[in-house]
Structures are given as structure tokens and as C-alpha cells.
Protein backbone atom coordinates (compact mmCIF):
# COMPACT_ATOMS: atom_id res chain seq x y z
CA UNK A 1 94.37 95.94 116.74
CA UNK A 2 96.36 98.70 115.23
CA UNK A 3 95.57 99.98 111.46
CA UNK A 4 97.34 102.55 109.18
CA UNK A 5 96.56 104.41 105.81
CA UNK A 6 98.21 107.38 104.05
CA UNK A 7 96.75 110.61 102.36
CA UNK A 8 99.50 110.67 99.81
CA UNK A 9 102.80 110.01 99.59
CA UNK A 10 105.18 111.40 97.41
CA UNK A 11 107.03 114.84 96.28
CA UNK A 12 103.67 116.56 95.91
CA UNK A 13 102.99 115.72 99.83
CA UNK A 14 103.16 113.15 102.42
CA UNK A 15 100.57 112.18 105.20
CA UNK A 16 100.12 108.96 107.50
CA UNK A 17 97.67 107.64 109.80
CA UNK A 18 97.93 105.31 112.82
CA UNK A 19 94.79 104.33 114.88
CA UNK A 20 95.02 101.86 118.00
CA UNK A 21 91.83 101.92 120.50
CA UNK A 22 90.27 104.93 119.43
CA UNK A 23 93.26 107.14 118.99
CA UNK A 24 94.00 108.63 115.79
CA UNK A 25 97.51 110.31 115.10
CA UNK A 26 98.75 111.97 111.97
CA UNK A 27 102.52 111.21 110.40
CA UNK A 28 103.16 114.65 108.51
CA UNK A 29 100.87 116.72 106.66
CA UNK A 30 102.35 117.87 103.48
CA UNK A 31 98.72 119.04 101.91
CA UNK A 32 96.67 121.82 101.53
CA UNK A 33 94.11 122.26 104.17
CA UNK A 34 90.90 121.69 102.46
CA UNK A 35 92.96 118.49 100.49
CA UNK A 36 93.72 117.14 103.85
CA UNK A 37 90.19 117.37 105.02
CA UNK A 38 88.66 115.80 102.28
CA UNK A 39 91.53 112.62 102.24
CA UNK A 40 91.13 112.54 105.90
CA UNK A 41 86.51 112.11 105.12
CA UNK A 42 87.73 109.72 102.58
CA UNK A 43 89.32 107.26 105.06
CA UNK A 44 85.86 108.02 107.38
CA UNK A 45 88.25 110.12 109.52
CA UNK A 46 87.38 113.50 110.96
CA UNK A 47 90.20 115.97 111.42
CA UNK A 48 88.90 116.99 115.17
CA UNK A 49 89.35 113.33 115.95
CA UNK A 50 92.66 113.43 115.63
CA UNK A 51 94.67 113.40 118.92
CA UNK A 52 98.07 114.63 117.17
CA UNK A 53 100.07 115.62 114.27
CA UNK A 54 103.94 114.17 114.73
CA UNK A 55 106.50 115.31 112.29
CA UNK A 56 109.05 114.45 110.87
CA UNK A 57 110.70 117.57 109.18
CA UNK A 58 110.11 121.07 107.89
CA UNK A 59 110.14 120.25 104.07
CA UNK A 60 106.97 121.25 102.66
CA UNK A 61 105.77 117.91 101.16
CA UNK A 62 105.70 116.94 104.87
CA UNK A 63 105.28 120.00 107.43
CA UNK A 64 103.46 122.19 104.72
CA UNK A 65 99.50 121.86 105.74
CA UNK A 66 100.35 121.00 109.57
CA UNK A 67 100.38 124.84 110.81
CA UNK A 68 96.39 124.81 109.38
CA UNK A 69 95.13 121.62 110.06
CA UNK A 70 96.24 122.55 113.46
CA UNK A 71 94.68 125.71 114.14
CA UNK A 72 91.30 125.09 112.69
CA UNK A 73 90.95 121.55 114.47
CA UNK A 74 93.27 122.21 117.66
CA UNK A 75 95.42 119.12 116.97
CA UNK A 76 98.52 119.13 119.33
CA UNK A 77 101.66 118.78 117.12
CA UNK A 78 105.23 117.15 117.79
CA UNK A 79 108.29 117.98 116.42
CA UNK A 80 112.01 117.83 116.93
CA UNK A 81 113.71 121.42 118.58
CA UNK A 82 115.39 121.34 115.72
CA UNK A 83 112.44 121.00 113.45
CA UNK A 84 110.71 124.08 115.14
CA UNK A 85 113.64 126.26 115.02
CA UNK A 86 113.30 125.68 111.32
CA UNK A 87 109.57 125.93 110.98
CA UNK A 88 107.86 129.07 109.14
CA UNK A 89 104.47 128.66 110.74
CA UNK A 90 105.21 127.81 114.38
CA UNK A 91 101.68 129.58 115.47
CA UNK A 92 99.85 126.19 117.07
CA UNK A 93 97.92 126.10 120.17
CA UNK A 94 99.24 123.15 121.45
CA UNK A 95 103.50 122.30 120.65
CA UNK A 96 105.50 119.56 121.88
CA UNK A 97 108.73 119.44 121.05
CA UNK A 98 111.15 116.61 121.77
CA UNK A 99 114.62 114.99 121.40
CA UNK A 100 115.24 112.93 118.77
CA UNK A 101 115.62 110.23 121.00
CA UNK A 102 112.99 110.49 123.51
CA UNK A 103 110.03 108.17 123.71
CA UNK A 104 106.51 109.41 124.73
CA UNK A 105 103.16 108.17 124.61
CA UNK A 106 99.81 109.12 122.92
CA UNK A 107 96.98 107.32 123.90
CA UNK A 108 97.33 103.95 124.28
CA UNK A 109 100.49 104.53 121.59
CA UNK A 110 104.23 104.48 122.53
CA UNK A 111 106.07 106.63 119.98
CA UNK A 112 109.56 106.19 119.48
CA UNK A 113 111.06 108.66 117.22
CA UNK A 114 114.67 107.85 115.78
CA UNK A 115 117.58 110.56 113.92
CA UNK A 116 117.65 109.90 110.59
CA UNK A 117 120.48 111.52 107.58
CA UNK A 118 118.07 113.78 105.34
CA UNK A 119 119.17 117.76 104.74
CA UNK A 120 116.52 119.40 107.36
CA UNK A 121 117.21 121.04 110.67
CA UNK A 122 116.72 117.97 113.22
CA UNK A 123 114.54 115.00 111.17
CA UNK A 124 113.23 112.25 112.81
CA UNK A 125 111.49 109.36 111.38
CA UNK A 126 109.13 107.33 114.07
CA UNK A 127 108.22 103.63 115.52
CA UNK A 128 104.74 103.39 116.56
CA UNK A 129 104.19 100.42 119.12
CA UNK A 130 100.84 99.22 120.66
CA UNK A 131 101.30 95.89 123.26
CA UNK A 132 103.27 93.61 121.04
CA UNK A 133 102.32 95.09 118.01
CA UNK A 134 104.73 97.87 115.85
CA UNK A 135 104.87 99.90 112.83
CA UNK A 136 107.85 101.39 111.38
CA UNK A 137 108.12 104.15 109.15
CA UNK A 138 111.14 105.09 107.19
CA UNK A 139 111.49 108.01 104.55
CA UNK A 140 113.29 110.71 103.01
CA UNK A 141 117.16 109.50 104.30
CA UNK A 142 120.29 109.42 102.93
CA UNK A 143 121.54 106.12 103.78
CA UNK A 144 120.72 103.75 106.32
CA UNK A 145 122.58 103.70 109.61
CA UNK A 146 123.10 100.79 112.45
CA UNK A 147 120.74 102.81 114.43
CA UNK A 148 118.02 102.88 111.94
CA UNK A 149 118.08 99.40 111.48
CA UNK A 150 118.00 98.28 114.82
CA UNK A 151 114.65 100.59 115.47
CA UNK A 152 113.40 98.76 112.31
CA UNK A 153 113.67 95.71 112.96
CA UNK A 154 111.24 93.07 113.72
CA UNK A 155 108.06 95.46 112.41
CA UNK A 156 104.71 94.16 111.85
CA UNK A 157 104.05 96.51 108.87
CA UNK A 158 106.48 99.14 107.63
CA UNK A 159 106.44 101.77 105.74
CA UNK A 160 109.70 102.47 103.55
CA UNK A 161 111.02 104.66 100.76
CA UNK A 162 111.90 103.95 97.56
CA UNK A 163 112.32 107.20 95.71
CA UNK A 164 114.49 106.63 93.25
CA UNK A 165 116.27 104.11 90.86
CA UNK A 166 119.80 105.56 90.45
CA UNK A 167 119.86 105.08 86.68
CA UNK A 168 116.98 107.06 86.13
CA UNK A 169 118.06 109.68 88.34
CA UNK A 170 121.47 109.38 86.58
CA UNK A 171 119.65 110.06 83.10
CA UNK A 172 116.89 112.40 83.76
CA UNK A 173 115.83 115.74 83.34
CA UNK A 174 117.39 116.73 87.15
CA UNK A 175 119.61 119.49 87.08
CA UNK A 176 123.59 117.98 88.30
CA UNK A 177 123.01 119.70 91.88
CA UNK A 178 119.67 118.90 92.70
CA UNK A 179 120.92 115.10 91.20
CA UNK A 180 123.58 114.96 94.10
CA UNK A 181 121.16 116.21 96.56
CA UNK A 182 118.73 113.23 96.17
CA UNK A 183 121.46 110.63 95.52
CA UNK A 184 123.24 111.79 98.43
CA UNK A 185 124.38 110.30 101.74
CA UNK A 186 121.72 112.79 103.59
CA UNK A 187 118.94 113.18 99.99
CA UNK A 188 116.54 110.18 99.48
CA UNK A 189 116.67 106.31 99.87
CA UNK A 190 116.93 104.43 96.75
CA UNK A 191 115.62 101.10 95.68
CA UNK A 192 118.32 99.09 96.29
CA UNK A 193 119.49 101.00 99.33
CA UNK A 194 115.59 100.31 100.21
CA UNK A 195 115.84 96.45 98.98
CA UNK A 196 119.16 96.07 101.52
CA UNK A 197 117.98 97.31 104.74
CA UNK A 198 115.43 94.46 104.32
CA UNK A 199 118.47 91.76 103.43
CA UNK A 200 119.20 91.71 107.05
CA UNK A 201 115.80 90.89 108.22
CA UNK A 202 113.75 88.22 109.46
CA UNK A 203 110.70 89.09 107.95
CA UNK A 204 108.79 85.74 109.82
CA UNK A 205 106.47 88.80 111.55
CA UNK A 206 106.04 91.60 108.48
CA UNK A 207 102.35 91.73 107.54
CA UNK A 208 102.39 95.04 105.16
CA UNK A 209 105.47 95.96 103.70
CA UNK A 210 104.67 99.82 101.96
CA UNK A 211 107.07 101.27 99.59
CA UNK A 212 106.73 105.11 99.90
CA UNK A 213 107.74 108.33 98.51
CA UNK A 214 108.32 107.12 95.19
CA UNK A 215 109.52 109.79 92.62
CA UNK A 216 107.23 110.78 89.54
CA UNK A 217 110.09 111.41 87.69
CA UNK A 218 113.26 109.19 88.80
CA UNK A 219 111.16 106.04 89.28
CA UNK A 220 108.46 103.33 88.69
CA UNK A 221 106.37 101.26 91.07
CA UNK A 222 108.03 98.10 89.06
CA UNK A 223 110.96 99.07 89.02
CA UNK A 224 110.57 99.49 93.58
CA UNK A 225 108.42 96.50 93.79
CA UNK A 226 111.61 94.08 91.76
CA UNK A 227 114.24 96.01 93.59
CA UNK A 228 112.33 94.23 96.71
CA UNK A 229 111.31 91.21 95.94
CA UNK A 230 114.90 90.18 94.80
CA UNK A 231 116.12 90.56 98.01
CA UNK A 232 112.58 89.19 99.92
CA UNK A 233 110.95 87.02 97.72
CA UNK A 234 107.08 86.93 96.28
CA UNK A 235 105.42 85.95 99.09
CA UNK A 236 104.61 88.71 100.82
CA UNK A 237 101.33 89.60 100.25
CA UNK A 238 101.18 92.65 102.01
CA UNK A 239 103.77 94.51 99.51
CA UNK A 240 102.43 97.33 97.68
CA UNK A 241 103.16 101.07 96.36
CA UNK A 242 101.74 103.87 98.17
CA UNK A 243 100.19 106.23 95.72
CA UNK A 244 100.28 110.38 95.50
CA UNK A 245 97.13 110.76 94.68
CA UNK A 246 95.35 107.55 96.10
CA UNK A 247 97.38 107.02 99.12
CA UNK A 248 96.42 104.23 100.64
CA UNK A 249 93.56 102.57 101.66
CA UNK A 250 93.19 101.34 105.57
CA UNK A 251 95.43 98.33 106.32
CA UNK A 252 95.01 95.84 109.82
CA UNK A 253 97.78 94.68 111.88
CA UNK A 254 96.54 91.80 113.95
């Protein structure tokens, strides 16, 4: 059996966990240290127990507690070249750093990490497979490419931004530029860009479908949650919001 939960997710930081036969590995770490520890304790995890940190890319909300959590609890962490070349705190004991398009194993978990269009130095986004069994996780891109939907397809849960409805972007308090970053073709996945990588889907094996990265400001969980179900359907009962502050609690792939 393979389970996941989050920390967080959102512009205020990001964090995921995946656990398959005793090994426990970390998606990101955008939290202060002493935050991480104490979401970590809250989903009965330990931070030495971890057997790595894998990242995606160096903006803070996702890379910005990994260079601690590391250090104090000697957590090996993965990254893109590119990613390190771009990284402030690159003082780890342990570093792996990888192509884009390489596949490697932790534990009894095959990781296969996939380019995706975001503005960062080299950013991945990963697959996490254990026998038959795989999770997906998809956030902070641009647009969706023929690539990225091939690695997605057929998941048994997957994890997938929504950040933003383009009207309220369009009418919000963003200033013009920083507008154009997130609605652009390497910013942040919208609803309906969100809602149409799913169109092309047989969903028959989906058991948690988790929208993600949600913005505080340019969206509601409503507003994600119709986007999807017009294009899936209601009856999916593993469809839900990740929260910022709540994350989310342990869910079972079987």
C-alpha cells in the first residue's frame, strides 16, 4: 500500500509526503524549520525518518525550509543541476542531483521526475510508482505539454494545481507584470487548464484526485472543485482541496 499527505500547499509553502513499506520521502519543503517539524509530528511522522527530500524548484514556497530540515535531520536531498545551480543554501550533507529525465529509486519507490514550463532554473515535477501502484504530482506550470500528460496518465491518485481562475486574476489587486507572470505559458496552471488535462483521461483507476496550490487571492476552492467536475463528473469521491494551513490529512492507495 502506498499513502500520501501534504504539510501545506499553497503560496505561503508547499510540502508532500509519500510512504510505501516503511519509506518516507518528502515532495518540497517550502516551511520554516520548526513549522515543518511540527506538520511533519502532526501526520505521526518524525523528520529523521525521512529517507529524502526531492525537489522540485528553487522558489521559496517549495525549496525554502529544505537546506534546514536537511542539516539538522541528515535527510539526503534531490534536485535537478539546474535547480542547484540556482539554489542559495546548497550546504547539505548528502546531494543528489539528476537529469530531468532520469529515473532512480528510493526504497522500495521508483521516482520518475518529468520537465515541466514554470520560470525556475531546471523544474521538475515527479511520478512516484510502487508495483502497480502510482502517484502523480503536478504544480506550478505554465501549460501542459504532450510530455506531461503522457507521465500523468493512468495515476491512482494525483495531485494537481489549480491556482488560479483567470477572471479573478484578470480583476484583482495583482500588479499587470506579476498578472502575466502567473497567467503565463511558463507561471501557474489554471482551473480550466487544470479541468482539461483531465478531459483526456480515463479516470476508471483515479482514487484521490487533489487540487493543489490554490491562490488566496486569485481563487476559491468552488470555483477549482466546478472547474473539475464539469469536465469529470461528481463521482469521484476522492476529489478535494488541499489546504495552506491544514494540508492534508493521510490518504491510502490500495
Amino acid at each position: 500500500m502506498m499513502r500520501f499527505a501534504m504539510l501545506g500547499s499553497g503560496s505561503k509553502g508547499n510540502a508532500t509526503l509519500i510512504e510505501h513499506d516503511g519509506t518516507r520521502i518528502l515532495v518540497d519543503c517550502g516551511f520554516q524549520l520548526r513549522e515543518t517539524e511540527a506538520r511533519l509530528l502532526r501526520l505521526g511522522v518524525e523528520p529523521a525518518s525521512l529517507a529524502a527530500i526531492l525537489v522540485t524548484h528553487e522558489h521559496g514556497d517549495h525549496l525554502g525550509g529544505v537546506g534546514r530540515l536537511a542539516r539538522k535531520h541528515r535527510v539526503p536531498v534531490y534536485m535537478t543541476y539546474g535547480t542547484h545551480r540556482a539554489w542559495k543554501d546548497p550546504d547539505v550533507p548528502h546531494l543528489i542531483r539528476f537529469s530531468p529525465h532520469q529515473r532512480f529509486e528510493i526504497g522500495g519507490l521508483a521516482i520518475e521526475p518529468y520537465p515541466v514550463p514554470h520560470d525556475a532554473g531546471e523544474p521538475c515535477q515527479y511520478v512516484l510508482r510502487a508495483g502497480a501502484r502510482k502517484i502523480g504530482i503536478l504544480s506550478d506550470a505554465g501549460h501542459i505539454s504532450s510530455h506531461m500528460r503522457e507521465m500523468l496518465a493512468d495515476c491512482d491518485a494525483l495531485t494537481l494545481e489549480c491556482n488560479h481562475d483567470p477572471q479573478l486574476l484578470r480583476d484583482g489587486p495583482y500588479h499587470a507584470s506579476l498578472k502575466l507572470r502567473v497567467g503565463g505559458d511558463r507561471g501557474h496552471l489554471s482551473n480550466a487548464q487544470a479541468a482539461g488535462l483531465l478531459g483526456g483521461y480515463a479516470l476508471a483507476r483515479l482514487q484521490h484526485l487533489v487540487l493543489t496550490h490554490l491562490s488566496e487571492v486569485n481563487n476559491r476552492p468552488e470555483l477549482a472543485l466546478a472547474a473539475v467536475r464539469a469536465v469529470i463528473g461528481d463521482e469521484l469521491p476522492g476529489l478535494r482541496c488541499a489546504d495552506q494551513e491544514l494540508g492534508l490529512d493521510w490518504c491510502e492507495v490500495v
